[in-house]
PDB file of N, CA and C in Angstrom:
ATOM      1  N   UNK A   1       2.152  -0.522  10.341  1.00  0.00           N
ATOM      2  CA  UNK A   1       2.611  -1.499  11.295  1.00  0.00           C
ATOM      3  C   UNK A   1       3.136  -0.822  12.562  1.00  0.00           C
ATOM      4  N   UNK A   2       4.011   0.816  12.668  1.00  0.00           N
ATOM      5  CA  UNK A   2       4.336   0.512  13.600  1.00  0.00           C
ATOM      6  C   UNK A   2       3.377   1.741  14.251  1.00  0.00           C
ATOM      7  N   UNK A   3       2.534   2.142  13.455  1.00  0.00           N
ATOM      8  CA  UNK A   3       0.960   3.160  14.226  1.00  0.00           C
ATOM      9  C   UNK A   3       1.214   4.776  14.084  1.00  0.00           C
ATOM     10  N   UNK A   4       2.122   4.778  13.041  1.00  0.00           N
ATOM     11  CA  UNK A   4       2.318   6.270  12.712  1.00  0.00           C
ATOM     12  C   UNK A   4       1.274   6.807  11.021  1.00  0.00           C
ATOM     13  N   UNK A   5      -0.119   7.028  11.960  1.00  0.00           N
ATOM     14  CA  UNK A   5      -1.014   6.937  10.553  1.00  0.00           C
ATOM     15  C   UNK A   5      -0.477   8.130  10.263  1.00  0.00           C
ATOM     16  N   UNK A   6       0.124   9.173  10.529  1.00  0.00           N
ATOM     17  CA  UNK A   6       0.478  10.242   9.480  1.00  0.00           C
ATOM     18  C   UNK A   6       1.709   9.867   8.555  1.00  0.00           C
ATOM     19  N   UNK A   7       2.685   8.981   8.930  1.00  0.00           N
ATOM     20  CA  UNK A   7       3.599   8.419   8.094  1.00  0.00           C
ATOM     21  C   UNK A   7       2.797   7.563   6.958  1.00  0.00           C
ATOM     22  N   UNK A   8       1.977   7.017   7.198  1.00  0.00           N
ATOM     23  CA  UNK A   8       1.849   5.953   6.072  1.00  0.00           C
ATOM     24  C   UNK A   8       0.962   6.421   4.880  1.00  0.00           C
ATOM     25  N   UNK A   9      -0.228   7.597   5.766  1.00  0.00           N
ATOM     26  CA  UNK A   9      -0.707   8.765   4.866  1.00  0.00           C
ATOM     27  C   UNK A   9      -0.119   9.462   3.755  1.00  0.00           C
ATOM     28  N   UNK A  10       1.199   9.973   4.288  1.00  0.00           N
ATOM     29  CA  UNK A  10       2.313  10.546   3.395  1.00  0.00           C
ATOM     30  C   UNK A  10       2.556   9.718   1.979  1.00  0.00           C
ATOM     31  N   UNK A  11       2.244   8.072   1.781  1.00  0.00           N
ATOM     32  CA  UNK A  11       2.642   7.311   1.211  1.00  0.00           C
ATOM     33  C   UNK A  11       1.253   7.346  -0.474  1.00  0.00           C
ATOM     34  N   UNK A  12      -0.090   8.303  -0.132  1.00  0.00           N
ATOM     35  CA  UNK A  12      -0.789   8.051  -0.302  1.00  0.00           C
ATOM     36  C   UNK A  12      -0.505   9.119  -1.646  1.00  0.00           C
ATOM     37  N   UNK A  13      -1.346   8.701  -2.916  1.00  0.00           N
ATOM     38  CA  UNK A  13      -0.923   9.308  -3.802  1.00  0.00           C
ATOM     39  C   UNK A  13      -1.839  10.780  -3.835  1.00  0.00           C
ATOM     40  N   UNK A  14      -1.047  12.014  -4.385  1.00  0.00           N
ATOM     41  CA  UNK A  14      -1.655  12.788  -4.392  1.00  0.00           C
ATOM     42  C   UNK A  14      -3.474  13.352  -4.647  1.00  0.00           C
ATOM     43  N   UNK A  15      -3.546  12.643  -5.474  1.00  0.00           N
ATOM     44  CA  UNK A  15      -4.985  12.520  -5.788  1.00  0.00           C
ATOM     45  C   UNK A  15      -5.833  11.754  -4.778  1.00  0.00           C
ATOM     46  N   UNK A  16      -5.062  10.702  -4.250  1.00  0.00           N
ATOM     47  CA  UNK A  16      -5.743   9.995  -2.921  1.00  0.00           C
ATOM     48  C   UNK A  16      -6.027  11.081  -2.105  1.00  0.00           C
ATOM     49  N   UNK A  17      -5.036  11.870  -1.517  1.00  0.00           N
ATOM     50  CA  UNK A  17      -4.769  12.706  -0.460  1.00  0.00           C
ATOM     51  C   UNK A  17      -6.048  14.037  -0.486  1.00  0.00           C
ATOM     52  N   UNK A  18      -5.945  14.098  -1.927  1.00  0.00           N
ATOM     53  CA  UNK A  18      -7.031  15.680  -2.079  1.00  0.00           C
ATOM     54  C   UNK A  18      -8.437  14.742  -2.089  1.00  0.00           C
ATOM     55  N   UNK A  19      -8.831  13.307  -2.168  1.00  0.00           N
ATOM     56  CA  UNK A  19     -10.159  13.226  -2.227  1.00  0.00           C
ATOM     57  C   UNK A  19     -10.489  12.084  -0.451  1.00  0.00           C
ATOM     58  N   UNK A  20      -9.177  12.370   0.100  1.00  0.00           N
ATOM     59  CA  UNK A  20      -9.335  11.345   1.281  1.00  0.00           C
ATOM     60  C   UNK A  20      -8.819  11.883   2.495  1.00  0.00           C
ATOM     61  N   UNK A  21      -8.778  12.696   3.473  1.00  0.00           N
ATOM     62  CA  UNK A  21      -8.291  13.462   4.195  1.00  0.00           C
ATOM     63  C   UNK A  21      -7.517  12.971   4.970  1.00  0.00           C
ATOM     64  N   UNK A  22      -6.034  13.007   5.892  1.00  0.00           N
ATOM     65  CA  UNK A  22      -5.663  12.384   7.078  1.00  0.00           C
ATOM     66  C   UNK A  22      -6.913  12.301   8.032  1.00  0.00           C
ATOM     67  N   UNK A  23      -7.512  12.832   8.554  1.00  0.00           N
ATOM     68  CA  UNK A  23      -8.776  12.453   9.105  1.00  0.00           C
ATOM     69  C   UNK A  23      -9.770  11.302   8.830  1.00  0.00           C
ATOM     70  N   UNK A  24      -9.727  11.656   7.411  1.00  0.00           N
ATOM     71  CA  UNK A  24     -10.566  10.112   7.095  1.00  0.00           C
ATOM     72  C   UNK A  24      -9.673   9.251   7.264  1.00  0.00           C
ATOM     73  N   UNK A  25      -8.715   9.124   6.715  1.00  0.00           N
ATOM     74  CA  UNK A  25      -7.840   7.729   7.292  1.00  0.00           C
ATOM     75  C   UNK A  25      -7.827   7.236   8.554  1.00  0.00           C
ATOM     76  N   UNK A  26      -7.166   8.208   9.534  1.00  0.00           N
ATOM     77  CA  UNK A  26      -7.036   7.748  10.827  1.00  0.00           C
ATOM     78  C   UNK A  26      -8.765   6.977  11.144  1.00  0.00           C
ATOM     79  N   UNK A  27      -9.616   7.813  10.828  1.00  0.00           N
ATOM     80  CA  UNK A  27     -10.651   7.383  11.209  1.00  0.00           C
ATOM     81  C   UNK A  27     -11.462   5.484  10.576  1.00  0.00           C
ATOM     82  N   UNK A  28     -10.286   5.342   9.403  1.00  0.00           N
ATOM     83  CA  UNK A  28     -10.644   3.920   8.449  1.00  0.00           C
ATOM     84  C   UNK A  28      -9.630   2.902   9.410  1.00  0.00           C
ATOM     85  N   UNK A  29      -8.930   3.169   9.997  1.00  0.00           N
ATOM     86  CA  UNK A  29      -7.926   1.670  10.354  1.00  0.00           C
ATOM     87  C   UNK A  29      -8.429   1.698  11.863  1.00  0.00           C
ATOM     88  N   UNK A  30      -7.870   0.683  11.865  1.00  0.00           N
ATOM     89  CA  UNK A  30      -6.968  -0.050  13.879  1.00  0.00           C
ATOM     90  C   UNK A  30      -5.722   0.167  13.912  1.00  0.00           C
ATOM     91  N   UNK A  31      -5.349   1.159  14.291  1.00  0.00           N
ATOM     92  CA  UNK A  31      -3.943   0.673  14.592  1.00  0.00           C
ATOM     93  C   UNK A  31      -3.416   0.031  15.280  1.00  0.00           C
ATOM     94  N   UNK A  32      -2.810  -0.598  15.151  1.00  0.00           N
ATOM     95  CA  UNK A  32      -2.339  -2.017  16.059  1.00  0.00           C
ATOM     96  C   UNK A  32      -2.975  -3.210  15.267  1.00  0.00           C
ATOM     97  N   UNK A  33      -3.970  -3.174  14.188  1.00  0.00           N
ATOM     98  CA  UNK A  33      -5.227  -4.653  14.384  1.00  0.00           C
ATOM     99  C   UNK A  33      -3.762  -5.626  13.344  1.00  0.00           C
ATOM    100  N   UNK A  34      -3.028  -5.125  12.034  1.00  0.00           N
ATOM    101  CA  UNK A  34      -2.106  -5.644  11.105  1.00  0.00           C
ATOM    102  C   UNK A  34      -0.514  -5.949  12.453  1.00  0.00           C
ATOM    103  N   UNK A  35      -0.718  -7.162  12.194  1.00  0.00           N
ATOM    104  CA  UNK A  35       0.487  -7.993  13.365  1.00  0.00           C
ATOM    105  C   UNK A  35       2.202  -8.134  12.607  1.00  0.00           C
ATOM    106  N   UNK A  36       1.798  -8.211  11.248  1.00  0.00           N
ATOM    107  CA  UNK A  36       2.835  -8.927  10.334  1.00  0.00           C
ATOM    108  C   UNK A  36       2.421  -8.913   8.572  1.00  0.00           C
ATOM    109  N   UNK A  37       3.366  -8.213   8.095  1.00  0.00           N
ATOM    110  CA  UNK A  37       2.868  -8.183   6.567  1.00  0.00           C
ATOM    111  C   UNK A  37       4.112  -8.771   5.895  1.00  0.00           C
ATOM    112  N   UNK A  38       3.543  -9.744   4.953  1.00  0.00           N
ATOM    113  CA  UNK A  38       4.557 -10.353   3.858  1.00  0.00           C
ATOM    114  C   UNK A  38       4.374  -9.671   2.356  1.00  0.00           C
ATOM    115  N   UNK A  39       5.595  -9.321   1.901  1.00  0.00           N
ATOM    116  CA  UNK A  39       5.329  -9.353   0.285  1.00  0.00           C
ATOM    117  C   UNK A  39       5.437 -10.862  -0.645  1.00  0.00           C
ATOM    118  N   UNK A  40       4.099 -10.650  -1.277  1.00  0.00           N
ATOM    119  CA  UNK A  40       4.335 -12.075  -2.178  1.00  0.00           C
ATOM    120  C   UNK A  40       4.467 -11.795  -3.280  1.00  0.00           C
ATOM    121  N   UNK A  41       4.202 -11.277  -4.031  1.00  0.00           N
ATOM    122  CA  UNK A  41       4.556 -10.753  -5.367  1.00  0.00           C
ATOM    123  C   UNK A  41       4.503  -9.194  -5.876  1.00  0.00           C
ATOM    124  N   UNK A  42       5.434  -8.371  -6.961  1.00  0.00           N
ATOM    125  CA  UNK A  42       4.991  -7.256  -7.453  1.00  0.00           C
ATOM    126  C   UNK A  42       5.136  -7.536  -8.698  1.00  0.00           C
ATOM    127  N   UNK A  43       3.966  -7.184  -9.359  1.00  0.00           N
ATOM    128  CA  UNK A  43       3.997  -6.997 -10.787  1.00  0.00           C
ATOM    129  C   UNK A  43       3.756  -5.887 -11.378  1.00  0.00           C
ATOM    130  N   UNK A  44       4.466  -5.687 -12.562  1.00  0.00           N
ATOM    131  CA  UNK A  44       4.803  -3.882 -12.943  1.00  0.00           C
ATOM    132  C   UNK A  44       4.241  -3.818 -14.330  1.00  0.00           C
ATOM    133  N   UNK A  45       3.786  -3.294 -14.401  1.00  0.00           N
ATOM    134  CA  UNK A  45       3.605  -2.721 -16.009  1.00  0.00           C
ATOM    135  C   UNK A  45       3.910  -1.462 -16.173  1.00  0.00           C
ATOM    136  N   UNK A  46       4.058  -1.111 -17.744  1.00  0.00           N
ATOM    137  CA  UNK A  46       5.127   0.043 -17.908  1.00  0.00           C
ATOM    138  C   UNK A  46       6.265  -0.097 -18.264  1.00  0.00           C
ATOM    139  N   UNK A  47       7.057  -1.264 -17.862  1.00  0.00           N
ATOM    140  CA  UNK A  47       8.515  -1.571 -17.938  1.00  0.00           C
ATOM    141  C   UNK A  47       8.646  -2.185 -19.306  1.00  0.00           C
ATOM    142  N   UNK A  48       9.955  -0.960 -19.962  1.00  0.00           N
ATOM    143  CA  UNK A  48      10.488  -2.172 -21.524  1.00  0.00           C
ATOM    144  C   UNK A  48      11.544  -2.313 -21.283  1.00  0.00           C
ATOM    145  N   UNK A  49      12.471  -3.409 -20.961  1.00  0.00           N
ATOM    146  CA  UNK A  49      14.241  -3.435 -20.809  1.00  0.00           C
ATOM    147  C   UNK A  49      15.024  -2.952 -22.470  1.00  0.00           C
ATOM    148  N   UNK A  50      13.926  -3.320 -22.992  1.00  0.00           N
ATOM    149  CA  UNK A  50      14.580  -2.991 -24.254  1.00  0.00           C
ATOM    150  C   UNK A  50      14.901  -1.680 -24.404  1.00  0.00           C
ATOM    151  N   UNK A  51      13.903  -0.843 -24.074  1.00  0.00           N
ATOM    152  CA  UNK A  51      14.379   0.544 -24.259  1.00  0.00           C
ATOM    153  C   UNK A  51      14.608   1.211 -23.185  1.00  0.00           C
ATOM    154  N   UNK A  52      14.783   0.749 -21.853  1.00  0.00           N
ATOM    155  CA  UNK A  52      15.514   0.770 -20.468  1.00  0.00           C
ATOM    156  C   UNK A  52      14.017   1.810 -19.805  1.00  0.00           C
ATOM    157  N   UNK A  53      13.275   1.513 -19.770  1.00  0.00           N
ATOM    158  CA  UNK A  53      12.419   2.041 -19.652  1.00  0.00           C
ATOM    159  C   UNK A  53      11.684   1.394 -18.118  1.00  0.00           C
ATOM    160  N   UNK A  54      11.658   2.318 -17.363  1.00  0.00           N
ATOM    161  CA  UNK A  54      11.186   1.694 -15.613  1.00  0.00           C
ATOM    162  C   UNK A  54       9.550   1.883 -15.605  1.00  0.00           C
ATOM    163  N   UNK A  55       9.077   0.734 -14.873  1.00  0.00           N
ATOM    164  CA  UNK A  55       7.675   0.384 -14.517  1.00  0.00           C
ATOM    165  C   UNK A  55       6.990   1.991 -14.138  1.00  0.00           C
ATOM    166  N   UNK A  56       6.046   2.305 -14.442  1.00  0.00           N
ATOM    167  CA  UNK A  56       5.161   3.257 -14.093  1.00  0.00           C
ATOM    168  C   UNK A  56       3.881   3.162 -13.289  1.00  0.00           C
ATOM    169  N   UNK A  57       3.614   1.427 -12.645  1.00  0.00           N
ATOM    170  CA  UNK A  57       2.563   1.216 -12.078  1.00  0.00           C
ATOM    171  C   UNK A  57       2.656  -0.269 -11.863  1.00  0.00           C
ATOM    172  N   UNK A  58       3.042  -0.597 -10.248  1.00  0.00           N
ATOM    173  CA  UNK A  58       3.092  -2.095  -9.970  1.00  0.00           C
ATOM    174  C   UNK A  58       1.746  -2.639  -9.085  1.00  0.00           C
ATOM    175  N   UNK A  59       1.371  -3.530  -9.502  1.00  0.00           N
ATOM    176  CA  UNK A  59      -0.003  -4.481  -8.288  1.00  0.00           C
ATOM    177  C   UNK A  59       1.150  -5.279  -7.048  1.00  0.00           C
ATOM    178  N   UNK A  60       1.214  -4.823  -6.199  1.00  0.00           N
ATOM    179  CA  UNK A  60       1.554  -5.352  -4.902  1.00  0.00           C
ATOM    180  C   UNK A  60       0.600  -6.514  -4.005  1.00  0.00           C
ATOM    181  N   UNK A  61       1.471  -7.923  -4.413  1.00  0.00           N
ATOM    182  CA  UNK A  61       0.443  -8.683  -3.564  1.00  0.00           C
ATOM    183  C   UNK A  61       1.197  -9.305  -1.969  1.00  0.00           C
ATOM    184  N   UNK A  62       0.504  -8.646  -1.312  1.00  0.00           N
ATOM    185  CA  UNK A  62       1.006  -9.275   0.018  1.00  0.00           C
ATOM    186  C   UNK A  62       0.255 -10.182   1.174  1.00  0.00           C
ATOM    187  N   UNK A  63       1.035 -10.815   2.032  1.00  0.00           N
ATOM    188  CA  UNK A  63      -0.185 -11.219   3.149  1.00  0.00           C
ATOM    189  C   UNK A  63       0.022 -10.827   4.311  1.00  0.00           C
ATOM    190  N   UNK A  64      -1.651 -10.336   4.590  1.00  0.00           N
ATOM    191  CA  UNK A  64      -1.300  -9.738   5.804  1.00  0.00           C
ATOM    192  C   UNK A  64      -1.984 -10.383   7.153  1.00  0.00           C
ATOM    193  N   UNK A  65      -1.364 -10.377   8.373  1.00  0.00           N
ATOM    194  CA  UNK A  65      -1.864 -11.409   9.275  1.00  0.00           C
ATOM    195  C   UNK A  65      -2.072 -10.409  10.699  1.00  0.00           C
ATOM    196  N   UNK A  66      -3.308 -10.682  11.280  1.00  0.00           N
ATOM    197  CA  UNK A  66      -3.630 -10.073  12.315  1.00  0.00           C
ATOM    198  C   UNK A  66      -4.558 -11.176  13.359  1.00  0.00           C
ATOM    199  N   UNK A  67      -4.466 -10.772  14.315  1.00  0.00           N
ATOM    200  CA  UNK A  67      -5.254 -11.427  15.666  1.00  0.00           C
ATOM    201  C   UNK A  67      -6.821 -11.641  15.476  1.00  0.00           C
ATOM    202  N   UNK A  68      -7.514 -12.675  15.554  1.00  0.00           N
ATOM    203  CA  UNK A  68      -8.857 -12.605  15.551  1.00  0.00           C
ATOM    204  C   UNK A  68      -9.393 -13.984  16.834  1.00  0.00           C
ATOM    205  N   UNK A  69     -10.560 -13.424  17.238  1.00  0.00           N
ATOM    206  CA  UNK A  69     -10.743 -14.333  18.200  1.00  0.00           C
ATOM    207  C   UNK A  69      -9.728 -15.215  19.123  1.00  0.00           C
ATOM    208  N   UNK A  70      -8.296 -14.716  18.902  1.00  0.00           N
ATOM    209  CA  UNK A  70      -7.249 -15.166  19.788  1.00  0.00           C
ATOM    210  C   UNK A  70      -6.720 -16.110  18.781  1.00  0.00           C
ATOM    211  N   UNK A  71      -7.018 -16.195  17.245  1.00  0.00           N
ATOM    212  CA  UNK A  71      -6.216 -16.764  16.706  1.00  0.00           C
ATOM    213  C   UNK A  71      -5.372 -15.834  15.852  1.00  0.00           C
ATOM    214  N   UNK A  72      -3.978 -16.542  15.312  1.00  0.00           N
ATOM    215  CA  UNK A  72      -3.697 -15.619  13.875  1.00  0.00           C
ATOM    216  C   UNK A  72      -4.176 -15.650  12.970  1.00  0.00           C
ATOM    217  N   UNK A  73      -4.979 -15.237  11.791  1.00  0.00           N
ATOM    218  CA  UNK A  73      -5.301 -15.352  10.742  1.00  0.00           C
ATOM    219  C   UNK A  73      -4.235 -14.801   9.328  1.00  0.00           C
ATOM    220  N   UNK A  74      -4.272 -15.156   8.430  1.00  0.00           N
ATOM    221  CA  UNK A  74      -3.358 -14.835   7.534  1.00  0.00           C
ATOM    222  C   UNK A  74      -4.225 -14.342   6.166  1.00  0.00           C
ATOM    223  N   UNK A  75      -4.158 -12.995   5.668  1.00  0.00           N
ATOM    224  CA  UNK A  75      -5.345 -13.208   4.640  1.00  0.00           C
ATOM    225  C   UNK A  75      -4.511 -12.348   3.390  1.00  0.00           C
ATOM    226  N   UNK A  76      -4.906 -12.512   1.987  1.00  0.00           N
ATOM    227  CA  UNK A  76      -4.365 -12.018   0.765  1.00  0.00           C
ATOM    228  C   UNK A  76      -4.574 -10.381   0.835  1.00  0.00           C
ATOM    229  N   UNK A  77      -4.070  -9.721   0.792  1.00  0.00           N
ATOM    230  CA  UNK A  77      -4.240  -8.542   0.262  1.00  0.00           C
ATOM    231  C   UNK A  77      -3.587  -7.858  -1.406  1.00  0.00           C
ATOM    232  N   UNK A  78      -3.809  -7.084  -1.976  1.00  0.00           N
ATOM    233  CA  UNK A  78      -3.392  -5.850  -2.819  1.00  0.00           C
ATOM    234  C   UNK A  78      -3.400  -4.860  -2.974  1.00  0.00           C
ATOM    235  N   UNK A  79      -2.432  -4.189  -3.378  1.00  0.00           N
ATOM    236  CA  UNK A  79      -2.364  -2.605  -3.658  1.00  0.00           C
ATOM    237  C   UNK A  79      -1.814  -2.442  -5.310  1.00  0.00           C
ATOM    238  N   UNK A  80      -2.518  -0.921  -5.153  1.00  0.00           N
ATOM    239  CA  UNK A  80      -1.477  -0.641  -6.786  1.00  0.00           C
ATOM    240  C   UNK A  80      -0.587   0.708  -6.070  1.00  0.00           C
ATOM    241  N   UNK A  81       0.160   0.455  -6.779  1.00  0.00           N
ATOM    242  CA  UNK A  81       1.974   1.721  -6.598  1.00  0.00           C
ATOM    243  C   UNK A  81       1.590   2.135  -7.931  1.00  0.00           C
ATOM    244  N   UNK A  82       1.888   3.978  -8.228  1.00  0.00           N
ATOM    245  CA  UNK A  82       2.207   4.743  -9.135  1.00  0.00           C
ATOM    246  C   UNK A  82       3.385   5.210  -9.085  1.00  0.00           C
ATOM    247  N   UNK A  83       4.497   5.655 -10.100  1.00  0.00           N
ATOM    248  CA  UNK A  83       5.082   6.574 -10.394  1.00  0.00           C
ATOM    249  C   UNK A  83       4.725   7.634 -10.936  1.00  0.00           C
ATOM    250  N   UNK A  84       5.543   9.124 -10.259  1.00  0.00           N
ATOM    251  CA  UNK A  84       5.193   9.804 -10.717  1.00  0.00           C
ATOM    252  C   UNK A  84       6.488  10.614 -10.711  1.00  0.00           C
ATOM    253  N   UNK A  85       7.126  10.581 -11.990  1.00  0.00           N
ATOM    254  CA  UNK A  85       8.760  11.029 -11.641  1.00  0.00           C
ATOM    255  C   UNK A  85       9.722  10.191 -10.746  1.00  0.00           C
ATOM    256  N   UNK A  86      10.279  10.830  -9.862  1.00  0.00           N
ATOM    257  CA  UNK A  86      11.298  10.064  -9.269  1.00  0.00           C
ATOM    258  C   UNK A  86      10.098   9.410  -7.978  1.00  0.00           C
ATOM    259  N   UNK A  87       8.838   9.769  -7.848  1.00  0.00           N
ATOM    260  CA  UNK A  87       8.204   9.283  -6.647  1.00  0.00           C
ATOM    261  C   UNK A  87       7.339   8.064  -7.026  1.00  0.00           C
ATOM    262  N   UNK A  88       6.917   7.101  -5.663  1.00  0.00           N
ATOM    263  CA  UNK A  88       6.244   6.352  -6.214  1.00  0.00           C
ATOM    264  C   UNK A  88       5.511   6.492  -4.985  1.00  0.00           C
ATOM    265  N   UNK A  89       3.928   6.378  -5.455  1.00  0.00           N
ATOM    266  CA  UNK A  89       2.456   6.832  -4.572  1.00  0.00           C
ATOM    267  C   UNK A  89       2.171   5.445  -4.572  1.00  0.00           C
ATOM    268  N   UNK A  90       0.854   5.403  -3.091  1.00  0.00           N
ATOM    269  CA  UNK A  90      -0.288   4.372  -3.036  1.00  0.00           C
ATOM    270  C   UNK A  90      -1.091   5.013  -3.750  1.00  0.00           C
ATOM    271  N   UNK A  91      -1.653   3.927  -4.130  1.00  0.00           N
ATOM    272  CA  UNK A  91      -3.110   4.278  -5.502  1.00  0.00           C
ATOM    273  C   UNK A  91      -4.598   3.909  -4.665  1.00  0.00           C
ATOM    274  N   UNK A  92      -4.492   4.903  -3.690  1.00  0.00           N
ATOM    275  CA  UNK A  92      -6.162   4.493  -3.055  1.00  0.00           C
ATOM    276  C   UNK A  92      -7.650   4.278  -3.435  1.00  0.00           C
ATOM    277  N   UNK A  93      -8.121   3.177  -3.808  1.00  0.00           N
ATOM    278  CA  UNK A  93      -9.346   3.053  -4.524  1.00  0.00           C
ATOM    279  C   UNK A  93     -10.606   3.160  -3.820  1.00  0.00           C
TER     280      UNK A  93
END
């Protein structure tokens, strides 16, 4: 959102990173084209409260809204989040 593709790169999970280069990224988006992103739901699996046990992998559903033909459009997106220790990666598919 705010056009720092090496920040959001950073976000990318290791295995993303060794098969997807900052280069290829910068070269996959618009920056600027995403106007406004909502989170609508995360769902986690991995997680037992019973045995206090934290999610190891959530589906992130958000909406994201950008400019088209001079209108706003609003459209569904998803991601998956990994943990990996204390970190949590984008899961680039």
């Amino acid at each position: 959102m705010q056009g720092d593709a090496k920040a959001a790169y950073e976000y990318f999970s290791p295995g993303s990173r060794a098969t997807f280069t900052l280069s290829d990224f910068v070269g996959s988006i618009r920056i600027g084209f995403w106007k406004a992103v909502q989170v609508d739901k995360v769902m986690c699996e991995g997680a037992d409260k019973s045995a206090d046990k934290a999610a190891d992998r959530c589906e992130v559903h958000t909406t994201i809204e950008y400019d088209y033909n001079g209108m706003r459009i609003k459209t569904p997106h998803r991601e998956e989040w990994i943990r990996d220790g204390q970190d949590w990666w984008f899961l680039r598919r």
